[in-house]
C-alpha atoms as a PDB file:
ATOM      1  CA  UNK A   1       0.000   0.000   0.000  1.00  0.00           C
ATOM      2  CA  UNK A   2       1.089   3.587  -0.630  1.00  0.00           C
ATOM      3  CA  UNK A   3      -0.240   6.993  -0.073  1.00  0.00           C
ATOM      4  CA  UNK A   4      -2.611   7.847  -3.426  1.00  0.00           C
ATOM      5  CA  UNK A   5      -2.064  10.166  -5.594  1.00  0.00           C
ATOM      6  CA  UNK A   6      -3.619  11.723  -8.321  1.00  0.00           C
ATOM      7  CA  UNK A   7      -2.024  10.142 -11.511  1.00  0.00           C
ATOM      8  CA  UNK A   8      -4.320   6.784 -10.022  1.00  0.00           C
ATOM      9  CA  UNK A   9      -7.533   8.558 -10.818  1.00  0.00           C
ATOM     10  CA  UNK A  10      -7.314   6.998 -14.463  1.00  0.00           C
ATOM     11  CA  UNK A  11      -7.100   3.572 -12.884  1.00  0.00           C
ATOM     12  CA  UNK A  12      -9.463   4.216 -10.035  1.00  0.00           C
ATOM     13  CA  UNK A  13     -11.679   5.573 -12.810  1.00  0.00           C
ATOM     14  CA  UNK A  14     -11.597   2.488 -15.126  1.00  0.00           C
ATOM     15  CA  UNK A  15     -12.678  -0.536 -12.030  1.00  0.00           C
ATOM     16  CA  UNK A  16     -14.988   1.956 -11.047  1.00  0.00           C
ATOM     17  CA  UNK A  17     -16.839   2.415 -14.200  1.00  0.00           C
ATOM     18  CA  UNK A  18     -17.082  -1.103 -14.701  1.00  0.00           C
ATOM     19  CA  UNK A  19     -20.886  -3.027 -15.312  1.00  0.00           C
ATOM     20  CA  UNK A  20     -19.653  -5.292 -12.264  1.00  0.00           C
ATOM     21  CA  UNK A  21     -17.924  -2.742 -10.113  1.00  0.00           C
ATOM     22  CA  UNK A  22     -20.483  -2.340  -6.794  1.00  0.00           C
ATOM     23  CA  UNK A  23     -23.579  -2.538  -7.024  1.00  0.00           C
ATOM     24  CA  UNK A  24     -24.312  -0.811  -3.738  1.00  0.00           C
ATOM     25  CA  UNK A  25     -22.493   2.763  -4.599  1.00  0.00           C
ATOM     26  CA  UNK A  26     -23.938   5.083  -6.177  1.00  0.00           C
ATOM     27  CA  UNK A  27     -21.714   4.673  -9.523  1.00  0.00           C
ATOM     28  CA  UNK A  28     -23.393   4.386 -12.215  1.00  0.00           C
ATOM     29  CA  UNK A  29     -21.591   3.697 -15.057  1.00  0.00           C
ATOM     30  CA  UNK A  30     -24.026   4.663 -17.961  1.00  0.00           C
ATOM     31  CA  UNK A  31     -23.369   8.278 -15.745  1.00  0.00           C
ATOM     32  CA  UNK A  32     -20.099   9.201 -16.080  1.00  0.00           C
ATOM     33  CA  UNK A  33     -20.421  11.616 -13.713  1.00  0.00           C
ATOM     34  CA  UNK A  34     -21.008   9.049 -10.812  1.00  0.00           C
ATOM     35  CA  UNK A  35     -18.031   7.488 -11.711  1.00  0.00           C
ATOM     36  CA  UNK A  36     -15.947  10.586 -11.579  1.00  0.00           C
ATOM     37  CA  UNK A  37     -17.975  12.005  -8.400  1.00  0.00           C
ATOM     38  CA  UNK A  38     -17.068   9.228  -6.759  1.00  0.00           C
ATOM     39  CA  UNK A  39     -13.389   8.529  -7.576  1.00  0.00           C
ATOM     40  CA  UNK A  40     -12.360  12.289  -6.844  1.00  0.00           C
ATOM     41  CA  UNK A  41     -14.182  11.456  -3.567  1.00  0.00           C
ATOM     42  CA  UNK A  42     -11.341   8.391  -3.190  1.00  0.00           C
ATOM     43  CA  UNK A  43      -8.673   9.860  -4.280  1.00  0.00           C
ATOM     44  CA  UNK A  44      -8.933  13.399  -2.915  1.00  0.00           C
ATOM     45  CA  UNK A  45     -10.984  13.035   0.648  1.00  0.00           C
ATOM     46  CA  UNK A  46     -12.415  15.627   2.840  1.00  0.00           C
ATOM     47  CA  UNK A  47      -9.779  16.390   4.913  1.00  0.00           C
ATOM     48  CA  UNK A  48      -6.878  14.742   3.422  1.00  0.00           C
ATOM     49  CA  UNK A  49      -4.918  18.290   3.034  1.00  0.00           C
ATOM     50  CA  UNK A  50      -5.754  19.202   7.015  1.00  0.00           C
ATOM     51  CA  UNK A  51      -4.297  15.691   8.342  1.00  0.00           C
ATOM     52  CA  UNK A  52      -8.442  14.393   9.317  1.00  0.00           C
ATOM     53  CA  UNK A  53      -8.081  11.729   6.640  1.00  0.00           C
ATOM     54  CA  UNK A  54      -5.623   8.873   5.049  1.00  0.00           C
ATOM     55  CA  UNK A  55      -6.274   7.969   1.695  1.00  0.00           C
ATOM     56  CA  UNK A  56      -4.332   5.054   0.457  1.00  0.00           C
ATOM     57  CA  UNK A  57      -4.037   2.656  -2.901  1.00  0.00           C
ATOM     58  CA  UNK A  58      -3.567  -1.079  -2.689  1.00  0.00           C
ATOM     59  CA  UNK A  59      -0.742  -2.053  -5.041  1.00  0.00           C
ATOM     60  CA  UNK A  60      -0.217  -5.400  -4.930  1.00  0.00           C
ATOM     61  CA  UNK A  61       3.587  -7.145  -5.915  1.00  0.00           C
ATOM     62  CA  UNK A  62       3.794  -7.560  -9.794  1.00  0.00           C
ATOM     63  CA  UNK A  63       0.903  -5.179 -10.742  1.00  0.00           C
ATOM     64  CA  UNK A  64       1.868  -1.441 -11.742  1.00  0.00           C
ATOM     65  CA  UNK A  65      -1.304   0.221 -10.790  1.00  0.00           C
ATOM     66  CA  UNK A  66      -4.113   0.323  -7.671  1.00  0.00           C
ATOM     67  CA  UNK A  67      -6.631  -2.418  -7.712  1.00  0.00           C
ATOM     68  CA  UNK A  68      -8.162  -0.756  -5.006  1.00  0.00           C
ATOM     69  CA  UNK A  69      -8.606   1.923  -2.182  1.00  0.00           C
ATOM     70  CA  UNK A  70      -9.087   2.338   1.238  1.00  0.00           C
ATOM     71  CA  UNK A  71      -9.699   6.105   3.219  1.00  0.00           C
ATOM     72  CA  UNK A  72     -10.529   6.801   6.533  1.00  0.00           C
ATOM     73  CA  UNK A  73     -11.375  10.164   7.477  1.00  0.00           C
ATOM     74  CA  UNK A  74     -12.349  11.772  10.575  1.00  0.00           C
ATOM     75  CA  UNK A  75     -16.292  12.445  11.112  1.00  0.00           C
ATOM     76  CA  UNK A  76     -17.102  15.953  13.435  1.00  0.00           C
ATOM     77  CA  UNK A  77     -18.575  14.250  16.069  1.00  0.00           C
ATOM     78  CA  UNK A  78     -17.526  15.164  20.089  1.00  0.00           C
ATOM     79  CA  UNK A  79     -14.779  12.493  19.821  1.00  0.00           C
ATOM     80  CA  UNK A  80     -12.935  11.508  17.017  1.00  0.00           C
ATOM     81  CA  UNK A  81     -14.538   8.869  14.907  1.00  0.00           C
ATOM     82  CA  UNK A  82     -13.250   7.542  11.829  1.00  0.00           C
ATOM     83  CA  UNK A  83     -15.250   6.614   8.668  1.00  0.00           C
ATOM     84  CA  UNK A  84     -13.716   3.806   6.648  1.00  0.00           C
ATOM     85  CA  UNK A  85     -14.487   3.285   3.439  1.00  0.00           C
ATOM     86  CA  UNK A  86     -12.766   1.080   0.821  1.00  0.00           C
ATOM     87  CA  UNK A  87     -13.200  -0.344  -2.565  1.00  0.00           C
ATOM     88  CA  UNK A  88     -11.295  -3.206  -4.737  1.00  0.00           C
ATOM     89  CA  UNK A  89     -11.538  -3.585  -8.354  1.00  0.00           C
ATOM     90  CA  UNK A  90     -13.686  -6.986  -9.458  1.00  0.00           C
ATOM     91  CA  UNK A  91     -10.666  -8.903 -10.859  1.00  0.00           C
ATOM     92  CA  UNK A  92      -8.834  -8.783  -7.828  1.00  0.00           C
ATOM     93  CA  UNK A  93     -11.654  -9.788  -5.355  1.00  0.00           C
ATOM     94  CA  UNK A  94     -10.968 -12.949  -3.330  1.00  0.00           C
ATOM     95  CA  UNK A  95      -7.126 -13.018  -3.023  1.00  0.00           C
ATOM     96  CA  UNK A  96      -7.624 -11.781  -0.047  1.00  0.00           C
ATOM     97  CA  UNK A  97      -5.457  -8.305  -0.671  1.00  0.00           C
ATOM     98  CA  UNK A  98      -8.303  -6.400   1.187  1.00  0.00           C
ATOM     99  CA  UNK A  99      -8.153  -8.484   4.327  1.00  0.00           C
ATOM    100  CA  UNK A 100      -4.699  -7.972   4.798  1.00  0.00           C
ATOM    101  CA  UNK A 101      -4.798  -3.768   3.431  1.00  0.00           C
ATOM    102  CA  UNK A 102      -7.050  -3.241   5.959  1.00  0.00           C
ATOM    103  CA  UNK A 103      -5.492  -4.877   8.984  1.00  0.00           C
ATOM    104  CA  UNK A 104      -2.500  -3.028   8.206  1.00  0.00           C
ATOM    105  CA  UNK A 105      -4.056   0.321   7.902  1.00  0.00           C
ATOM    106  CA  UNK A 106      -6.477   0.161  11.216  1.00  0.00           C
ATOM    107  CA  UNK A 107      -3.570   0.754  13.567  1.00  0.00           C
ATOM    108  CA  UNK A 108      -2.205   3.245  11.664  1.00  0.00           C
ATOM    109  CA  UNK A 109      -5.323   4.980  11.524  1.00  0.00           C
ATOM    110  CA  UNK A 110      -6.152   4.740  14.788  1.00  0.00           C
ATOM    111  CA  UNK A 111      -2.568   5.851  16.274  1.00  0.00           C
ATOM    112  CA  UNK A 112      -2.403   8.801  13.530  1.00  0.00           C
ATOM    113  CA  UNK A 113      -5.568  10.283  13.460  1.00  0.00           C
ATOM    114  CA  UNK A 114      -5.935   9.861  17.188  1.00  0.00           C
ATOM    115  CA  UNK A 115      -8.909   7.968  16.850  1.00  0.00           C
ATOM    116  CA  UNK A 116     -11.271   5.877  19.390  1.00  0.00           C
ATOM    117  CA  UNK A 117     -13.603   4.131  17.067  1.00  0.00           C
ATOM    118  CA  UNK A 118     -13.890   3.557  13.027  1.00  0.00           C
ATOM    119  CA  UNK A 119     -17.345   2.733  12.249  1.00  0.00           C
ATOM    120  CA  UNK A 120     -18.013   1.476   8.140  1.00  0.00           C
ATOM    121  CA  UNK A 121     -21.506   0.783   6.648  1.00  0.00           C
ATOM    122  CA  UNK A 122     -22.245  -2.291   4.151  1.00  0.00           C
ATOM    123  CA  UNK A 123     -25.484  -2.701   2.251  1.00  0.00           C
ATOM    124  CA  UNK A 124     -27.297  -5.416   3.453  1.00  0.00           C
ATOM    125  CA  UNK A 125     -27.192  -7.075   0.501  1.00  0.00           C
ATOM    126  CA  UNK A 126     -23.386  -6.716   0.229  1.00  0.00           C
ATOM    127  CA  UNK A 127     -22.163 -10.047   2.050  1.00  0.00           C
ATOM    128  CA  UNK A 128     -19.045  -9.945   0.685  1.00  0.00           C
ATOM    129  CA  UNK A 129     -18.532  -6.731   2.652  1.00  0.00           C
ATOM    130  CA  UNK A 130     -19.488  -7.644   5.590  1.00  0.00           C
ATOM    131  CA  UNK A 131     -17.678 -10.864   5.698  1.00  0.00           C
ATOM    132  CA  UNK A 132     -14.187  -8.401   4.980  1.00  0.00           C
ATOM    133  CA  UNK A 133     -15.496  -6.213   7.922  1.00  0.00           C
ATOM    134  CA  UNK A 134     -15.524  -9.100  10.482  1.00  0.00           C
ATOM    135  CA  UNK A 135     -12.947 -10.707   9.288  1.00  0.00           C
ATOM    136  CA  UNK A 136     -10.733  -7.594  10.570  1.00  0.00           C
ATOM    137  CA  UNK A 137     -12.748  -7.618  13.805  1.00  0.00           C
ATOM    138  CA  UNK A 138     -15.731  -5.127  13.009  1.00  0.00           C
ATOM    139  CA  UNK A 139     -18.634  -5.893  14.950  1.00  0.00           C
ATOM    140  CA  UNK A 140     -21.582  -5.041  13.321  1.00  0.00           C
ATOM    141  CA  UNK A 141     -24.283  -2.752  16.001  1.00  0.00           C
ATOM    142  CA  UNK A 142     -27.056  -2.007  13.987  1.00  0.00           C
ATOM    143  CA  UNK A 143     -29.318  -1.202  10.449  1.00  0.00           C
ATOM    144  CA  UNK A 144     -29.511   1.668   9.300  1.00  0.00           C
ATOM    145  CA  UNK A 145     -32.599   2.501   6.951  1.00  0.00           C
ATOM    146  CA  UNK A 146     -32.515   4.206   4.251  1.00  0.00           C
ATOM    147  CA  UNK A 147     -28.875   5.118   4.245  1.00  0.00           C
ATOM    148  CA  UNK A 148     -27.281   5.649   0.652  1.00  0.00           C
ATOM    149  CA  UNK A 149     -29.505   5.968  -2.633  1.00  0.00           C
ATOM    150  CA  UNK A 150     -28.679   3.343  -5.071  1.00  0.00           C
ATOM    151  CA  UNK A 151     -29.940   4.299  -9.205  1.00  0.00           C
ATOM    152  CA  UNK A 152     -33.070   5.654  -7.273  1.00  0.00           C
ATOM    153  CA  UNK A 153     -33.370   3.260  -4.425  1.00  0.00           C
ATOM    154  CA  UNK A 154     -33.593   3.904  -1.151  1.00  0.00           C
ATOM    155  CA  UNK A 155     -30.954   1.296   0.447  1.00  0.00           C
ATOM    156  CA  UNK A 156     -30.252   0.080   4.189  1.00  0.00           C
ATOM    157  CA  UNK A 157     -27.145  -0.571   5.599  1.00  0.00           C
ATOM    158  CA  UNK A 158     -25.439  -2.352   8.511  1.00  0.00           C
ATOM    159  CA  UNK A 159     -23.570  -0.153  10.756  1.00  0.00           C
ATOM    160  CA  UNK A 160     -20.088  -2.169  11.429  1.00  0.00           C
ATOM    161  CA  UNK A 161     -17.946  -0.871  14.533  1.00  0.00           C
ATOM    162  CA  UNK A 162     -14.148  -1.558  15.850  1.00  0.00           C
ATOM    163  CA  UNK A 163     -13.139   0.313  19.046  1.00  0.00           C
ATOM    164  CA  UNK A 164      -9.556   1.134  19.704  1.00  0.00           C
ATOM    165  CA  UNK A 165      -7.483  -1.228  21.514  1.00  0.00           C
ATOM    166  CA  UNK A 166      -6.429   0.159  24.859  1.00  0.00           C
ATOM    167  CA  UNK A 167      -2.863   0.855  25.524  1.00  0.00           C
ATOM    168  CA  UNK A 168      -0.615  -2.262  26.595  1.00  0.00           C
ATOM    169  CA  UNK A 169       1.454  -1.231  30.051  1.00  0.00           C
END
């Protein structure tokens, strides 16, 4: 993994815009401007210039480009909260690459951004997700109606949570 930058936006652009990309964004790829809402969003996240956010591309050995990437940025609540989002592109799902990107980049985002909790939301539909998010030891709290709009569809979500581990004396 490695801090993105913005010469990956082509090749955030092109999984993203795929037919088979997530069905549970809202990217729509016969809307071209979903796709490149939503991969500016990735690559360039609120609060990424002030130090609130980490925005990172998986590279995995013997591929040139991200298949994937995974932000966490700091939500303005009365203690700092991190929202993690994270995306992989359909030809590298199942090698496990997020798995192991994301257990490497919890610590860090806890112990950089000063954080006590990183909460992430899955459709409830989106298994997949959710099996990634408790594999890393997310514990899913509660659903959440009507949270993202999906080509015109309201869509619930699940509400996954992992608090920060205490300090070892």
């Amino acid at each position: 993994m490695r801090p993105i930058e913005a010469a990956d936006e082509p090749h955030v652009r092109g999984y993203a815009g795929r037919e088979d990309f997530c069905p549970y964004l809202p990217v729509d790829p016969k809307q071209p401007e979903t796709v490149v809402s939503y991969v500016r969003q990735q690559i360039q996240p609120e609060g990424l210039d002030s130090g609130t956010a980490i925005a990172l591309a998986i590279v995995p050995g013997g591929v040139d480009r991200p298949v994937g990437t995974i932000t966490v940025s700091v939500q303005p609540f009365p203690v700092p909260i991190g929202q993690l989002e994270f995306t992989l592109d359909p030809e590298y799902r199942g090698r496990g690459y997020m798995t192991e990107a994301l257990e490497s980049v919890l610590p860090m985002a806890f112990r950089d951004l000063g954080l006590l909790r990183i909460c992430a939301a899955s459709d409830v539909d989106n298994v997949d997700c959710q099996n990634v998010l408790e594999r890393i030891g997310m514990h899913q709290t509660k659903r959440l109606p009507e949270y993202r709009t999906v080509n015109g569809e309201k869509r619930d979500a699940f509400l996954y949570v992992l608090d920060a581990q205490p300090a070892t004396q």
